[in-house]
Protein backbone atom coordinates (compact mmCIF):
# COMPACT_ATOMS: atom_id res chain seq x y z
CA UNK A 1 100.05 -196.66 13.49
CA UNK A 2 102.98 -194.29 13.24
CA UNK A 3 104.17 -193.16 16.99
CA UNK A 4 105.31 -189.91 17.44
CA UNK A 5 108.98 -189.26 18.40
CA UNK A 6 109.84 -188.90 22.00
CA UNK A 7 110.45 -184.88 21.71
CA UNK A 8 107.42 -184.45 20.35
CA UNK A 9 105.15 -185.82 23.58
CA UNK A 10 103.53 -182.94 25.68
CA UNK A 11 105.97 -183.04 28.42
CA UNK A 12 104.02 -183.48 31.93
CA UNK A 13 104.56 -181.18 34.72
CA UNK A 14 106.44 -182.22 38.04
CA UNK A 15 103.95 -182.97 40.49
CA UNK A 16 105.13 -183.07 44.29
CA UNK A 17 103.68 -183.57 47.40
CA UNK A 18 103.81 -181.11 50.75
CA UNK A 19 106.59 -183.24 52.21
CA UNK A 20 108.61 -182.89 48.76
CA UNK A 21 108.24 -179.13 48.71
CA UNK A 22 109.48 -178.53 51.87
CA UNK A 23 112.06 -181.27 51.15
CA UNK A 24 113.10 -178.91 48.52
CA UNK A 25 112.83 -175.79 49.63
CA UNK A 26 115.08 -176.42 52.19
CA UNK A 27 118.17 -177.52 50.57
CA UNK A 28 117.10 -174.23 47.58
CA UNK A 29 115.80 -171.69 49.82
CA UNK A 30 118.28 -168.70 49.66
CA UNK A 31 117.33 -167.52 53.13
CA UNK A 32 117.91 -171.30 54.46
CA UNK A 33 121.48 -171.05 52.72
CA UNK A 34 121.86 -167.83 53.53
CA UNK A 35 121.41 -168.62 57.36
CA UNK A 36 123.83 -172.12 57.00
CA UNK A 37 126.92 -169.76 55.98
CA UNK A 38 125.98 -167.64 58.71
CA UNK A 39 126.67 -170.54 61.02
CA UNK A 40 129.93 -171.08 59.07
CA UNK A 41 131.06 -167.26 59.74
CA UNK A 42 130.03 -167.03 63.44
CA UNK A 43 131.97 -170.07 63.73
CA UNK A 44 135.09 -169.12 62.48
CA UNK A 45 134.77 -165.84 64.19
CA UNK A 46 134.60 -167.72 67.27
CA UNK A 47 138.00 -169.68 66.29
CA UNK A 48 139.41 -166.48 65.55
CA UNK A 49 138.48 -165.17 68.97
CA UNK A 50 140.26 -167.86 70.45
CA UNK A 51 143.16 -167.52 68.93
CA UNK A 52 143.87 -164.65 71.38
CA UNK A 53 145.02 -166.97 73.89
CA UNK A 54 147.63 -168.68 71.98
CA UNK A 55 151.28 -166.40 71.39
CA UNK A 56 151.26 -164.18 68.81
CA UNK A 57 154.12 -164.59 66.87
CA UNK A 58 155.65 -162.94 64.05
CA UNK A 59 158.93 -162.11 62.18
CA UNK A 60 160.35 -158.95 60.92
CA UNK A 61 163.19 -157.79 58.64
CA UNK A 62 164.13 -154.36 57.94
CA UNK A 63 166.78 -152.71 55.89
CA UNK A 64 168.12 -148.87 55.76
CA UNK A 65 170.30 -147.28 53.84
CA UNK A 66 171.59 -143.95 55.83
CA UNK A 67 171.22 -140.64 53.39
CA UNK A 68 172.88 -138.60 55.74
CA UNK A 69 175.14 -139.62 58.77
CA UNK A 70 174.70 -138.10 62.11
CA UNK A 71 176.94 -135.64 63.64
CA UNK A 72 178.49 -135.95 67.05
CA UNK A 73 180.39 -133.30 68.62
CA UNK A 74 182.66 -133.53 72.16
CA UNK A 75 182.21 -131.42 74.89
CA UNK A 76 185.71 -131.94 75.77
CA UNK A 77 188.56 -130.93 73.25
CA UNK A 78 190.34 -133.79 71.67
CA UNK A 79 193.94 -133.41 70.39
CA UNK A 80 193.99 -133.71 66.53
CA UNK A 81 189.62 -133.85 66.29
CA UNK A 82 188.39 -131.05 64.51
CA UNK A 83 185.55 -128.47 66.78
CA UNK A 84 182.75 -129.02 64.04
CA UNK A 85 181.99 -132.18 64.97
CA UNK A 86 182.45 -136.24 63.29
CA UNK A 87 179.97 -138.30 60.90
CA UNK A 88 178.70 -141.47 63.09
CA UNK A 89 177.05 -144.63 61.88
CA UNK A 90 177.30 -146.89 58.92
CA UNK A 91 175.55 -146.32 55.57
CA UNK A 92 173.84 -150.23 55.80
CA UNK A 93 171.79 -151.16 58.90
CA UNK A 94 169.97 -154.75 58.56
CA UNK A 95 167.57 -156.52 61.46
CA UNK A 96 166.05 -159.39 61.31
CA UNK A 97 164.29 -160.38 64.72
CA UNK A 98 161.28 -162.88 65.56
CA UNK A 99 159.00 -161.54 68.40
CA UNK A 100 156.06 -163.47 70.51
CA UNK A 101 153.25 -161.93 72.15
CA UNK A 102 150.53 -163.78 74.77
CA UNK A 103 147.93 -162.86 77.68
CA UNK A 104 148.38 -164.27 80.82
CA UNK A 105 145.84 -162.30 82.71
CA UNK A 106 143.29 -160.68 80.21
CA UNK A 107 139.50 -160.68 82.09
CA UNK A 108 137.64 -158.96 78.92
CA UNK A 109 138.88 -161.45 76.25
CA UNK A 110 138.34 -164.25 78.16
CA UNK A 111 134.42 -162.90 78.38
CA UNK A 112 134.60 -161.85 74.40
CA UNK A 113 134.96 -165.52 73.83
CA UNK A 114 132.24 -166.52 76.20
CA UNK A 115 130.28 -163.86 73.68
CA UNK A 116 131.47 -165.27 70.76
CA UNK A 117 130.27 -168.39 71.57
CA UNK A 118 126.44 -167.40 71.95
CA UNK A 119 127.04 -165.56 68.82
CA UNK A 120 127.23 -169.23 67.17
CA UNK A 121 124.62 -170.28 69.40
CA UNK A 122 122.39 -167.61 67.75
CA UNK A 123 123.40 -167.70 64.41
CA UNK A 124 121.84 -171.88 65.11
CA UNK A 125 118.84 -170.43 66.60
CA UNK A 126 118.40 -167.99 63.38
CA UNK A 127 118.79 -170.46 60.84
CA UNK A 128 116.63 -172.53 62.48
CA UNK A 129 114.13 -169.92 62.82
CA UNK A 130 114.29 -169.15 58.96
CA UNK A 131 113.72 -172.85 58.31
CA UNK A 132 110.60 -172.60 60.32
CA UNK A 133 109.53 -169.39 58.45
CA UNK A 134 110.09 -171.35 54.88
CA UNK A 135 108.40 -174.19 55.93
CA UNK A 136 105.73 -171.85 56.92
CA UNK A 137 105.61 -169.97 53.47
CA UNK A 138 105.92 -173.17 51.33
CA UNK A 139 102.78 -174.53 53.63
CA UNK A 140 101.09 -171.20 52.85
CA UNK A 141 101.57 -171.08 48.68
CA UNK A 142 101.04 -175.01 48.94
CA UNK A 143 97.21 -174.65 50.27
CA UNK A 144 97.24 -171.45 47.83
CA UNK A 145 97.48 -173.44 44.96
CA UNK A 146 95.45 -176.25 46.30
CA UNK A 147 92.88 -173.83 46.58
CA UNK A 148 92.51 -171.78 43.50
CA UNK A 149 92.83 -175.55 42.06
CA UNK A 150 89.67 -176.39 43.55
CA UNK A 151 88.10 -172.42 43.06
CA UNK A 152 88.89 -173.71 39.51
CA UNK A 153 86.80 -176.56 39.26
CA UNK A 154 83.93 -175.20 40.81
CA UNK A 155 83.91 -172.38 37.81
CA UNK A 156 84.70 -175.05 35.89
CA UNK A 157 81.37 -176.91 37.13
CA UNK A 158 79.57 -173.50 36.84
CA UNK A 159 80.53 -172.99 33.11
CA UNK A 160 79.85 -176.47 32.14
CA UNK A 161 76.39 -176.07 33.69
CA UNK A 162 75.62 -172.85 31.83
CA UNK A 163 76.49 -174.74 28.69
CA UNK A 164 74.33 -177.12 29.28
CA UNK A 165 71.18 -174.95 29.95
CA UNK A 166 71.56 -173.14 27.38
CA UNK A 167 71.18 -176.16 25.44
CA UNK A 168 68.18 -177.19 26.95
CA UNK A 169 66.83 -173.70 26.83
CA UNK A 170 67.83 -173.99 22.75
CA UNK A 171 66.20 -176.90 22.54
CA UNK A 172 62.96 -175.70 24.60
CA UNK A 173 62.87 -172.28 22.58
CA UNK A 174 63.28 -174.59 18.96
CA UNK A 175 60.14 -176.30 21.04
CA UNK A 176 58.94 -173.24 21.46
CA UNK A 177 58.64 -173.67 25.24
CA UNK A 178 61.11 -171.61 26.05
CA UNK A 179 61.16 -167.42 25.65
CA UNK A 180 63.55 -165.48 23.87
CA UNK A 181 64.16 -163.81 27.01
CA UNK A 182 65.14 -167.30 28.34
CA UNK A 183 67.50 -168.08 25.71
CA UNK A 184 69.17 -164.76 26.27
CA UNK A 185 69.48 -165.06 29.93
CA UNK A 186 70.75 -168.93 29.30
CA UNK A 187 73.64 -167.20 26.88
CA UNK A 188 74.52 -164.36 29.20
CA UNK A 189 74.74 -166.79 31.89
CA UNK A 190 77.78 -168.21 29.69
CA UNK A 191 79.02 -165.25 28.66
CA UNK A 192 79.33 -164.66 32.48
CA UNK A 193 81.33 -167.79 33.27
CA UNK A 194 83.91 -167.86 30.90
CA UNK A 195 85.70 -164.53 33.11
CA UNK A 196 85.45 -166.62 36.11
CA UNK A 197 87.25 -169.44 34.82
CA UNK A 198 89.93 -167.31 32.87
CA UNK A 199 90.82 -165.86 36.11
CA UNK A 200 90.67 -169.23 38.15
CA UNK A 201 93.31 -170.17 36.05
CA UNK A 202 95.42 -167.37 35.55
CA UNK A 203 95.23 -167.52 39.57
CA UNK A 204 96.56 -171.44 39.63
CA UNK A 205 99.33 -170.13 37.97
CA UNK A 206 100.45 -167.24 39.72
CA UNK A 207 99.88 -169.49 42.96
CA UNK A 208 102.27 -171.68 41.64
CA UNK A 209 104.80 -169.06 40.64
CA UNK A 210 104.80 -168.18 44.42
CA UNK A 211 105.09 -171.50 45.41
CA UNK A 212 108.18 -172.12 43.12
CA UNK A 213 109.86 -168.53 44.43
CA UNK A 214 109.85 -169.76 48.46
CA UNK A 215 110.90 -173.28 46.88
CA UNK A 216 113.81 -171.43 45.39
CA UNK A 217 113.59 -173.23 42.14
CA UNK A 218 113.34 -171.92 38.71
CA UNK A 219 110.62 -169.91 38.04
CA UNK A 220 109.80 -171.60 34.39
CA UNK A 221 110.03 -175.41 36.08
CA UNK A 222 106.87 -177.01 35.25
CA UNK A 223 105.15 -177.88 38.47
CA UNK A 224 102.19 -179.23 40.08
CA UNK A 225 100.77 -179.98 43.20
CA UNK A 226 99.18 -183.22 44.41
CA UNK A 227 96.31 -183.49 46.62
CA UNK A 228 93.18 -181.43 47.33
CA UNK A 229 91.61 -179.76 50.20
CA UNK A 230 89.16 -182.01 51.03
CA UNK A 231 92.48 -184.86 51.79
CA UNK A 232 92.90 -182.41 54.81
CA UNK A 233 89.39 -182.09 56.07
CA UNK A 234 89.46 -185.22 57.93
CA UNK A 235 92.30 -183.66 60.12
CA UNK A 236 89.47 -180.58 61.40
CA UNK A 237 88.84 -182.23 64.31
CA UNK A 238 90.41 -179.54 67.17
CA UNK A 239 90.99 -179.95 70.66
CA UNK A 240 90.69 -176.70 71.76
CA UNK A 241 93.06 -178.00 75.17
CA UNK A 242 95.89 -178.95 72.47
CA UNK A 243 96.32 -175.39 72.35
CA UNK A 244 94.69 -173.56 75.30
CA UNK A 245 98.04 -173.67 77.60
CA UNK A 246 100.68 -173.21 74.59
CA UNK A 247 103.98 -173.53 75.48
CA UNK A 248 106.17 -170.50 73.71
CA UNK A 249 109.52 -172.27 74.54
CA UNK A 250 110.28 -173.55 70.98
CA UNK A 251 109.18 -170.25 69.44
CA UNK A 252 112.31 -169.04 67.62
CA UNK A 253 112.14 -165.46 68.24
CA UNK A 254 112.22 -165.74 71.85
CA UNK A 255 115.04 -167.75 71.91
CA UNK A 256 117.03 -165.72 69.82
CA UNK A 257 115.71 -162.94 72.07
CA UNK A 258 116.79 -164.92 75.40
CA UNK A 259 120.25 -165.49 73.58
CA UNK A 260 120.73 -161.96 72.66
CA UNK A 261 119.21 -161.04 76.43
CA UNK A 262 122.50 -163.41 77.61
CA UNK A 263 124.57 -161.70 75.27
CA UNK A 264 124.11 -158.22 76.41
CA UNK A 265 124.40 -159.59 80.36
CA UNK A 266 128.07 -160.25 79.45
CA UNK A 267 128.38 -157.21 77.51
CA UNK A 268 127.84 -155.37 80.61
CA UNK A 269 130.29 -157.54 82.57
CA UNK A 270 132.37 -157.15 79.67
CA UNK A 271 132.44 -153.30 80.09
CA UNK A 272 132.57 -153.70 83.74
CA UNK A 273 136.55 -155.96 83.66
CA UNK A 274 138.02 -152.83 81.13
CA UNK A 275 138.57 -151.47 84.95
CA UNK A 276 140.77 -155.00 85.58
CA UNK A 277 144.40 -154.51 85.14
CA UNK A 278 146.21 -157.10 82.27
CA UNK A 279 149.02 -159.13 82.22
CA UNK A 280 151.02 -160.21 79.04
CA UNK A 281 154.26 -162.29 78.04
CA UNK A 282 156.66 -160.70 75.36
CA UNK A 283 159.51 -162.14 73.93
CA UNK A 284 161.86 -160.77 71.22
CA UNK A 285 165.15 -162.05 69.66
CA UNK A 286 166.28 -159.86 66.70
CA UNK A 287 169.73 -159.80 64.59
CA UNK A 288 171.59 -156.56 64.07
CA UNK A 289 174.29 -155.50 61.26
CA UNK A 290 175.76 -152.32 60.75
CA UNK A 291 178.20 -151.82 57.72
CA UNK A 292 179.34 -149.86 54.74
CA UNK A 293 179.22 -152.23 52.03
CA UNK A 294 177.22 -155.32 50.75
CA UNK A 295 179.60 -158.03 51.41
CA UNK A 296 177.10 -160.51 53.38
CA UNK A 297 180.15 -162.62 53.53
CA UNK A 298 182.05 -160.22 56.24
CA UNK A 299 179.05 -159.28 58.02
CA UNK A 300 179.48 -158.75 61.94
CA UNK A 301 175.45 -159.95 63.66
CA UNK A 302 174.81 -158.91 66.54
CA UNK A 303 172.44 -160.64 68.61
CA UNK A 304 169.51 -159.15 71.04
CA UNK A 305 166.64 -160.27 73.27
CA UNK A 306 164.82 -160.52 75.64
CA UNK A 307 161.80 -161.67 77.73
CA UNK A 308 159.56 -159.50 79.96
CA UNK A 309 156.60 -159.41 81.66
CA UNK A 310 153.73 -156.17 80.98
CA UNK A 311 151.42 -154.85 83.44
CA UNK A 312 148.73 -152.55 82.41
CA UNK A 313 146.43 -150.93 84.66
CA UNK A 314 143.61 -148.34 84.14
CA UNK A 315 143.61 -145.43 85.41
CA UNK A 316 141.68 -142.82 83.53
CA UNK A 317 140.03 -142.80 80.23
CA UNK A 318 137.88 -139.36 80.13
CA UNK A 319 134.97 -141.65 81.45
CA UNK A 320 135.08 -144.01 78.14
CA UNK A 321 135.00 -146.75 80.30
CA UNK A 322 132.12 -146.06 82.40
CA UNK A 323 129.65 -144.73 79.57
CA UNK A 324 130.13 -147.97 77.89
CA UNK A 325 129.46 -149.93 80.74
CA UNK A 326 126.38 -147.76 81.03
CA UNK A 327 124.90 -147.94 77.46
CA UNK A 328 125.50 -151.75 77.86
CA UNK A 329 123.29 -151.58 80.87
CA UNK A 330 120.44 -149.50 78.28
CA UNK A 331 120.82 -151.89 75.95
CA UNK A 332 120.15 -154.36 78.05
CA UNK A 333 117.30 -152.99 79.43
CA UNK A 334 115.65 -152.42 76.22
CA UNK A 335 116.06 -155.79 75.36
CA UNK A 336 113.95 -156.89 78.59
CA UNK A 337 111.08 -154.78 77.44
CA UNK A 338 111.29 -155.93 74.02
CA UNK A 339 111.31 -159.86 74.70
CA UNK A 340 108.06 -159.09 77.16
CA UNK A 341 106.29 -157.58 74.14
CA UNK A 342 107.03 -160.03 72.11
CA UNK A 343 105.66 -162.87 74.33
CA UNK A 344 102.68 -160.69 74.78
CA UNK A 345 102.32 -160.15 71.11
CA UNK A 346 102.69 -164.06 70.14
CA UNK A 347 99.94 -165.16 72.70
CA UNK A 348 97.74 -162.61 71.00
CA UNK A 349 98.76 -164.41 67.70
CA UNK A 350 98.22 -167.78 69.26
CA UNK A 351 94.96 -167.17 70.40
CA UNK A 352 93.76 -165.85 66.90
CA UNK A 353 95.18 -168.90 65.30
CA UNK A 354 93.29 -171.10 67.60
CA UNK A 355 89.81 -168.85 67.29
CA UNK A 356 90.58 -169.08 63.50
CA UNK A 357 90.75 -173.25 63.67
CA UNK A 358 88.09 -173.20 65.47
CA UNK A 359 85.55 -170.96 63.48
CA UNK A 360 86.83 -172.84 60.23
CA UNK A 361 85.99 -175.93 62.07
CA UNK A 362 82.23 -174.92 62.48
CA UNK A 363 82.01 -173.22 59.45
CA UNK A 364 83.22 -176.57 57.55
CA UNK A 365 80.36 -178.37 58.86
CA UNK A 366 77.84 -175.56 58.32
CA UNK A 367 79.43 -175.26 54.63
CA UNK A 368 79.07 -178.76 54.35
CA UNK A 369 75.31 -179.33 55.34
CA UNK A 370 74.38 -176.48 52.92
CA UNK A 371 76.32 -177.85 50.24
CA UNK A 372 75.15 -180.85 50.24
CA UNK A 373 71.75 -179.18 50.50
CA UNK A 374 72.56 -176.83 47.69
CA UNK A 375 73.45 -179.75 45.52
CA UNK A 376 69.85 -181.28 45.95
CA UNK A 377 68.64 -178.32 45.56
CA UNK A 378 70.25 -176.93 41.92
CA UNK A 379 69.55 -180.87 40.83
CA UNK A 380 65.92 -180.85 41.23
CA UNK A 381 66.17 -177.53 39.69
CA UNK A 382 67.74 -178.64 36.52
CA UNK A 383 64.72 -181.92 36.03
CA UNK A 384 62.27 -179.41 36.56
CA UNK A 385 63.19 -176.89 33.92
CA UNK A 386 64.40 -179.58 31.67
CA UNK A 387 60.30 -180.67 31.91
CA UNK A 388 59.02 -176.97 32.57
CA UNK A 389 58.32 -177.09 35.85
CA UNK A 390 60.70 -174.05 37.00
CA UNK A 391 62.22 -171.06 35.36
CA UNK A 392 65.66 -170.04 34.32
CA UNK A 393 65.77 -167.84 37.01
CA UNK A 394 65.08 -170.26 39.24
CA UNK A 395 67.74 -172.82 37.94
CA UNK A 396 70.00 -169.75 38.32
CA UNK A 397 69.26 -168.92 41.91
CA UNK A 398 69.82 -172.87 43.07
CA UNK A 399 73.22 -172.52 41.45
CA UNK A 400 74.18 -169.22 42.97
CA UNK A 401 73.33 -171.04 46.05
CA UNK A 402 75.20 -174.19 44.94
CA UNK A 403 78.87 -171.76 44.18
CA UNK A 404 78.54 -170.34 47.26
CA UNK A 405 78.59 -173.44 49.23
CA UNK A 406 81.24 -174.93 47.54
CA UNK A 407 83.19 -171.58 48.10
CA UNK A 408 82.64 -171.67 51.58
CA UNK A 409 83.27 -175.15 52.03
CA UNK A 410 86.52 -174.79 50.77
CA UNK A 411 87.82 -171.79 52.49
CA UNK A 412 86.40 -173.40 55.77
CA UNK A 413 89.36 -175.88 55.21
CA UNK A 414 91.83 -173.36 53.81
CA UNK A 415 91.57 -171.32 56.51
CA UNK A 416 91.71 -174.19 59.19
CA UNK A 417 95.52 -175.67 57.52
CA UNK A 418 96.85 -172.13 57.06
CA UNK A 419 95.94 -171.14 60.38
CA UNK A 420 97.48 -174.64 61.89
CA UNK A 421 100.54 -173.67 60.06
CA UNK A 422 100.65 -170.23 61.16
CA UNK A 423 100.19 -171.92 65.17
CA UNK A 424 103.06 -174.56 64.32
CA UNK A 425 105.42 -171.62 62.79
CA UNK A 426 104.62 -169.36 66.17
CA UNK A 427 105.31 -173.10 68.21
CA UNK A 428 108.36 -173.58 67.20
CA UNK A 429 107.48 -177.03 65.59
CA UNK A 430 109.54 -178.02 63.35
């Protein structure tokens, strides 16, 4: 038997794990990447700041050609000089001089780099916080597709079950034992299904689109998910003290707020030292050479420097100084009320994640009994119309009741993981 060549084969989709999507989105995510150069800037900018302290030093060269010579004129006559006055200066002035700058005494820069320094500390705390958040979204399309994946099969089930009455109801109606009104009701029953399952699909795949975009892979890679939802039932077993005294000191936001809070605090010390008076270092040594012509050769250069020390002290500023130091102290301020709302605002979410866990939890085991129930149920309904015992409608209402159990069951454990997730992203855990 021929075998067909290798490019023909159906290629099979990638199919990954939880652990290899996170794996992956967080060496793809933009916002992860985004949040690593971040680092990288804030940390430079920090060098930079630094770099304050050491001398400043640069060179300088200059050339000027005169256009028009300056006049000087003598108060005092001088035999054989004329009244109007003499032409000074040479047409060719060159300098060429190397000066060096430092702070010896500078109270706000040496706080700017204390700043600078939390700056880096919260660009760490950000991208750590937008790892959290992608691990949180990846979680969140994961169970998405896990769970149209298993909405799927139960319209799959459905379907396949209307197919298969109507052929017993074909067969019972060629037996005449069956009504025409049967036989309809056993076709529109499949006529009904096939929707259902179109859009099951068609929602597998736009869950996995989603999944791919917080991945930050390419949207046309072929992908799949492993698992179902039932691999993560067994883990619905909550200890509501696990979570009644949660400890917010992980969360991310609040410790970018606390950094921020620790920011501003030397902001407004910051503001507070533009009253200190500074001391810098200058040096200069520069080379000087006047002539008329361009004959480097014969060129006179005079030397010049010096070394001095330069005291600056404020005085008055038209109040600059102290409105700063006062919208510093808002600022501040502001921030206090914000981080308290904040906290407030995440217990609230904490405590819905937990009440959410918790109602999934008895809602599984509700779902479950009734499924289970529902499954014994629709079976004896199928023997008996298969023999005549029951009716179509009857075979229909024990699979209504079958779909919605397996519905429930399902979201019982979707909504436990994605909750969970939600709590760990709010935790802090990574």
């Amino acid at each position: 038997m021929a075998v067909a060549p290798a490019d023909s084969l159906p290629q099979q989709p990638l199919v990954i794990t939880l652990e290899e999507a996170l794996k992956i989105a967080l060496s793809e995510n933009v916002s992860v990447l985004v949040a690593d150069q971040e680092i990288e800037r804030t940390k430079y900018a920090k060098r930079g700041t630094y770099a304050a302290l050491f001398p400043q030093i640069d060179a300088s060269a200059s050339y000027q050609r005169t256009i028009k010579r300056q006049m000087m004129y003598m108060d005092v006559p001088i035999p054989g000089m004329s009244s109007d006055g003499f032409e000074v200066g040479r047409w060719n002035t060159w300098n060429v001089g190397v000066t060096a700058a430092m702070p010896l005494v500078n109270a706000a820069l040496w706080k700017s780099i204390q700043i600078s320094a939390d700056d880096v500390e919260l660009a760490v705390e950000k991208a750590r916080g937008s790892r959290l958040e992608t691990v949180g979204q990846v979680k969140s399309a994961y169970y998405g597709v896990l769970l149209a994946k298993e909405l799927s099969e139960v319209y799959r089930q459905v379907y396949e079950n209307a197919v298969q009455n109507l052929e017993t109801t074909q067969q019972r109606a060629n037996a005449q034992k069956a009504s025409e009104l049967d036989l309809v009701r056993a076709k529109t029953a499949v006529a009904n299904a096939i929707p259902n399952l179109y859009d099951s699909q068609n929602t597998i795949y736009l869950t996995l689109w989603r999944l791919k975009a917080v991945m930050g892979v390419d949207l046309e890679r072929d992908l799949d998910v492993a698992g179902k939802l039932s691999d993560y039932a067994d883990a619905m077993l909550l200890d509501a003290q696990d979570y009644a005294d949660a400890d917010l000191t992980d969360n991310s936001t609040l410790k970018q707020l606390e950094i921020q809070a620790e920011q501003l605090s030397k902001t407004v010390q910051l503001q507070a030292l533009a009253y200190v008076p500074t001391l810098s270092l200058a040096y200069s040594y520069s080379l000087n050479a006047l002539q008329n012509d361009f004959d480097f050769s014969s060129y006179k250069w005079s030397p010049y420097s010096y070394v001095g020390l330069s005291l600056q002290i404020p005085i008055f500023s038209g109040g600059k100084r102290y409105y700063n130091l006062k919208q510093a102290k808002v600022r501040s301020a502001e921030l206090d009320l914000q981080r308290a709302e904040t906290e407030r605002q995440l217990r609230i979410a904490i405590r819905s994640s937990v009440n959410s866990m918790e109602t999934a939890v008895k809602t599984y085991g509700s779902a479950l009994a009734a499924q289970e129930s529902a499954q014994k149920a629709y079976d004896i309904a199928a023997k008996s119309y298969e023999v005549g015992r029951s009716t179509l409608t009857d075979l229909g209402d024990a699979q209504l009741a079958l779909v919605q159990a397996q519905l429930n069951v399902n979201q019982a454990v979707y909504s436990y993981i994605s909750a969970k997730a939600e709590l760990e992203q709010i935790l802090g855990k990574e």
